[in-house]
N, C-alpha and C. Protein backbone atom coordinates (compact mmCIF):
# COMPACT_ATOMS: atom_id res chain seq x y z
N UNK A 1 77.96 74.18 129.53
CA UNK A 1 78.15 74.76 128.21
C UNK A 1 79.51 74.33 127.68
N UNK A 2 79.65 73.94 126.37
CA UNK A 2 80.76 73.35 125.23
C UNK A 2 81.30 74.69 124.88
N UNK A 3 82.52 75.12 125.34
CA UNK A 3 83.28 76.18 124.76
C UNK A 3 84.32 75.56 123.74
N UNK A 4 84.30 76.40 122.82
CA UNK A 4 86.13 76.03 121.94
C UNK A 4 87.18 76.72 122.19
N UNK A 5 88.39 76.53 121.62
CA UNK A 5 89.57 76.55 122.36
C UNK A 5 89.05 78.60 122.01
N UNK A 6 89.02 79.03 120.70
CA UNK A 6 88.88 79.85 120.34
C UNK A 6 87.93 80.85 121.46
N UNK A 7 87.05 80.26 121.97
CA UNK A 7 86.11 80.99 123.11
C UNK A 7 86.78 81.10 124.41
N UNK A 8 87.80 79.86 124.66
CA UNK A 8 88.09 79.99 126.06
C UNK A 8 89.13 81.20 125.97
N UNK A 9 90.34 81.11 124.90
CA UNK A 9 91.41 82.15 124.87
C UNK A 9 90.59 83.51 125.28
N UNK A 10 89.55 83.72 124.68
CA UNK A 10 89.10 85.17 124.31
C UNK A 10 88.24 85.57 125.74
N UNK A 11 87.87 84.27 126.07
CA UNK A 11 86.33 85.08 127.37
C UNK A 11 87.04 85.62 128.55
N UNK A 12 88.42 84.96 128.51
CA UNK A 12 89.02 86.08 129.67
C UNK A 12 89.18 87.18 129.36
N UNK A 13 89.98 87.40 128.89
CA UNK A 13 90.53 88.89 128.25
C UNK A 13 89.21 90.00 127.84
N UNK A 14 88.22 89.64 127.72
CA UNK A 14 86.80 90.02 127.54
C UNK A 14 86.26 90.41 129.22
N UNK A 15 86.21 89.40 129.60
CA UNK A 15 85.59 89.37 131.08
C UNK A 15 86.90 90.27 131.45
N UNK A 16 88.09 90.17 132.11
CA UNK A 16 88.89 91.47 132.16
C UNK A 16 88.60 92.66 131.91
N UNK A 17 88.62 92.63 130.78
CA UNK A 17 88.51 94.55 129.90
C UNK A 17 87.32 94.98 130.40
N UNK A 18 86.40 94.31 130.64
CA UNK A 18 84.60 94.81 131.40
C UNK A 18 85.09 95.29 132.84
N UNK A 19 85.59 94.65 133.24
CA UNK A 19 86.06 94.39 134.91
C UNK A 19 86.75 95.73 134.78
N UNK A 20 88.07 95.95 133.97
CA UNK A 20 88.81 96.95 134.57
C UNK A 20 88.04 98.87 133.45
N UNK A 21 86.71 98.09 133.23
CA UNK A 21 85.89 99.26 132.51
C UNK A 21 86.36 99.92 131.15
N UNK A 22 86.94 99.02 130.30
CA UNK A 22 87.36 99.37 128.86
C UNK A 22 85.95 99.69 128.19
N UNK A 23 86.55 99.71 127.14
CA UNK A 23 84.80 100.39 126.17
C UNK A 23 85.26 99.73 124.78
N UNK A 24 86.25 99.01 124.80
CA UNK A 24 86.55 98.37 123.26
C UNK A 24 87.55 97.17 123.56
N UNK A 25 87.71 96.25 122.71
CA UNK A 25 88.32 95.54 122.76
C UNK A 25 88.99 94.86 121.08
N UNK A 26 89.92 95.55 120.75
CA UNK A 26 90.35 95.86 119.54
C UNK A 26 91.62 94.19 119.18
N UNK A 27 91.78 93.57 117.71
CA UNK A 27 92.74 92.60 117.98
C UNK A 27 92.55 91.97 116.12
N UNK A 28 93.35 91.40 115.77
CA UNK A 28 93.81 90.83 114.40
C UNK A 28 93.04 89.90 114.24
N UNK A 29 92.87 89.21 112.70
CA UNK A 29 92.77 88.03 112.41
C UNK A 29 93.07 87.82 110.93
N UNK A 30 93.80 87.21 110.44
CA UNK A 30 94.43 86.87 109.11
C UNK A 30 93.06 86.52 108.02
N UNK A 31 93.31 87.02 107.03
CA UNK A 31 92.44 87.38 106.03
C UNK A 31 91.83 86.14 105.39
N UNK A 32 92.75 84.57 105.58
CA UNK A 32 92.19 83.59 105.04
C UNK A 32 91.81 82.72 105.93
N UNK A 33 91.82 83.46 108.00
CA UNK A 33 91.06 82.60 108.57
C UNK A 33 89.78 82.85 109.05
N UNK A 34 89.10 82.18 107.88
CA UNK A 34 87.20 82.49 107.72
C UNK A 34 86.49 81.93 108.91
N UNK A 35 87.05 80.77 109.80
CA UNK A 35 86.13 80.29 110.70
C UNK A 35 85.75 81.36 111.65
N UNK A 36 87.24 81.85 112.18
CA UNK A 36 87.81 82.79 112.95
C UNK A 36 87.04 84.14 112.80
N UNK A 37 87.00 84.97 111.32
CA UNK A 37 86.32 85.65 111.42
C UNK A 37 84.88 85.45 111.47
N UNK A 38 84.39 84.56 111.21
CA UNK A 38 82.87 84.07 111.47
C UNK A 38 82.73 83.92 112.56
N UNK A 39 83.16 83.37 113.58
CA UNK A 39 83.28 83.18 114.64
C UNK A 39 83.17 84.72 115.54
N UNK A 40 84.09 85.55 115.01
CA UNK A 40 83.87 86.93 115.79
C UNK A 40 82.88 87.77 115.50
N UNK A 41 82.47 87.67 114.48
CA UNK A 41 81.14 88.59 113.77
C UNK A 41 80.25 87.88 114.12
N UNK A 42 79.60 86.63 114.86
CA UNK A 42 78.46 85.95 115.24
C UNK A 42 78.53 86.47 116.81
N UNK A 43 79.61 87.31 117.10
CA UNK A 43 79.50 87.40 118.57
C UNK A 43 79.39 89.24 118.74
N UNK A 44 79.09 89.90 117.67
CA UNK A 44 79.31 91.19 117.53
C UNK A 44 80.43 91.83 117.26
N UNK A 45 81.58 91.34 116.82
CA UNK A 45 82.65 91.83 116.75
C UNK A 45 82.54 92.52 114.75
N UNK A 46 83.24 93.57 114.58
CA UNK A 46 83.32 94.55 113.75
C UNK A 46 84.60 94.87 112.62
N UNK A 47 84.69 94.56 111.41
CA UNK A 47 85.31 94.25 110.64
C UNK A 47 85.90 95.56 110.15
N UNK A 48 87.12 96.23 111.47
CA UNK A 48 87.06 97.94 111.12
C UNK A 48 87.90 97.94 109.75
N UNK A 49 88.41 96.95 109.01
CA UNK A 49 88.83 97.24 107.54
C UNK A 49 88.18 97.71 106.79
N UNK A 50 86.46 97.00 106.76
CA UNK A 50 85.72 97.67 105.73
C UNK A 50 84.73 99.03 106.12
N UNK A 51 84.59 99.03 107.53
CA UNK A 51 84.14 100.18 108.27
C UNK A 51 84.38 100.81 108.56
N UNK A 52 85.80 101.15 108.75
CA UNK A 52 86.33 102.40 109.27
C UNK A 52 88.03 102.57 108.80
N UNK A 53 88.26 101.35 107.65
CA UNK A 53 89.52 101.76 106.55
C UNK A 53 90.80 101.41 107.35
N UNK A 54 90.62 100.79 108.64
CA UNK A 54 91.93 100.70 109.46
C UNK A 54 93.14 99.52 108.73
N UNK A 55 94.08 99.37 108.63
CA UNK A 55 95.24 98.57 108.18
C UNK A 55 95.78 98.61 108.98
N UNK A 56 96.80 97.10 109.08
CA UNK A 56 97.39 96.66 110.33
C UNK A 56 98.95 96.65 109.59
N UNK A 57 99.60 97.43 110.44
CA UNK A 57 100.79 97.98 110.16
C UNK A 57 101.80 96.98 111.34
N UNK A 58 103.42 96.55 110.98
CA UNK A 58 104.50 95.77 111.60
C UNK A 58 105.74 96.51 110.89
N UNK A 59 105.84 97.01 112.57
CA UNK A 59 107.91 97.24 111.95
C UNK A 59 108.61 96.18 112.69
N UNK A 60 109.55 95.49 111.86
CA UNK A 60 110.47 94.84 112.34
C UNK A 60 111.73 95.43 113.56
N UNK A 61 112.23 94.85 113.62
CA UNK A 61 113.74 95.44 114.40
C UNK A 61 114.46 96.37 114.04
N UNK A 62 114.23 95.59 112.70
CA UNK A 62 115.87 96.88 111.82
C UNK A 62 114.43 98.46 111.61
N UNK A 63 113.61 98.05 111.25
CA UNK A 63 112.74 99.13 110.99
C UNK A 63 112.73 99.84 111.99
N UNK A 64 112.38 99.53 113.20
CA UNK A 64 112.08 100.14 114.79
C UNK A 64 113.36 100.98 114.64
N UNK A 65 114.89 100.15 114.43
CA UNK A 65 116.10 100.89 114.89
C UNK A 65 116.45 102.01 114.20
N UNK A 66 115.47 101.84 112.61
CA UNK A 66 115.52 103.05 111.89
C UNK A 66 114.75 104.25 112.10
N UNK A 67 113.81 103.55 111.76
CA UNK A 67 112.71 104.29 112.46
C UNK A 67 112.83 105.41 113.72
N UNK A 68 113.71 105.08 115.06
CA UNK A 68 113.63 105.78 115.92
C UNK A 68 115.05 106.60 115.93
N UNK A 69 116.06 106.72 114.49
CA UNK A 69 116.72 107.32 114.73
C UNK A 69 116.57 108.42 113.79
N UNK A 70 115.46 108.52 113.04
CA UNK A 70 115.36 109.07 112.13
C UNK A 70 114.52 110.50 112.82
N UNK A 71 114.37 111.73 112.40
CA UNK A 71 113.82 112.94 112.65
C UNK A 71 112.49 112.72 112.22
């Protein structure tokens, strides 16, 4: 079987999470890379932006340093 680079990164971390008995396997993909998301939705994977409203949130450094001094 012909894997792509895109299949090999992922079938471990897949085969893992089964192994150590996860029940999800949750992870990003940038909004203008269409192969990518085609690629994950042909394999069952779930687009929780439009299903379940989730947004992917980043604090920087200075944010973190604020962030954790704040009440």
């Amino acid at each position: 079987m012909q894997y792509s680079i895109v299949s090999i990164v992922h079938l471990s971390p897949a085969q893992i999470a089964l192994e150590k008995k996860c029940s999800r396997c949750n992870f990003s993909v940038l909004d203008w890379n269409k192969p990518s998301i085609e690629f994950y939705k042909r394999r069952g994977a779930v687009d929780l932006t439009g299903k379940e409203g989730w947004l992917a949130f980043r604090l920087d450094r200075e944010a973190m340093e604020k962030f954790a001094k704040e009440d």
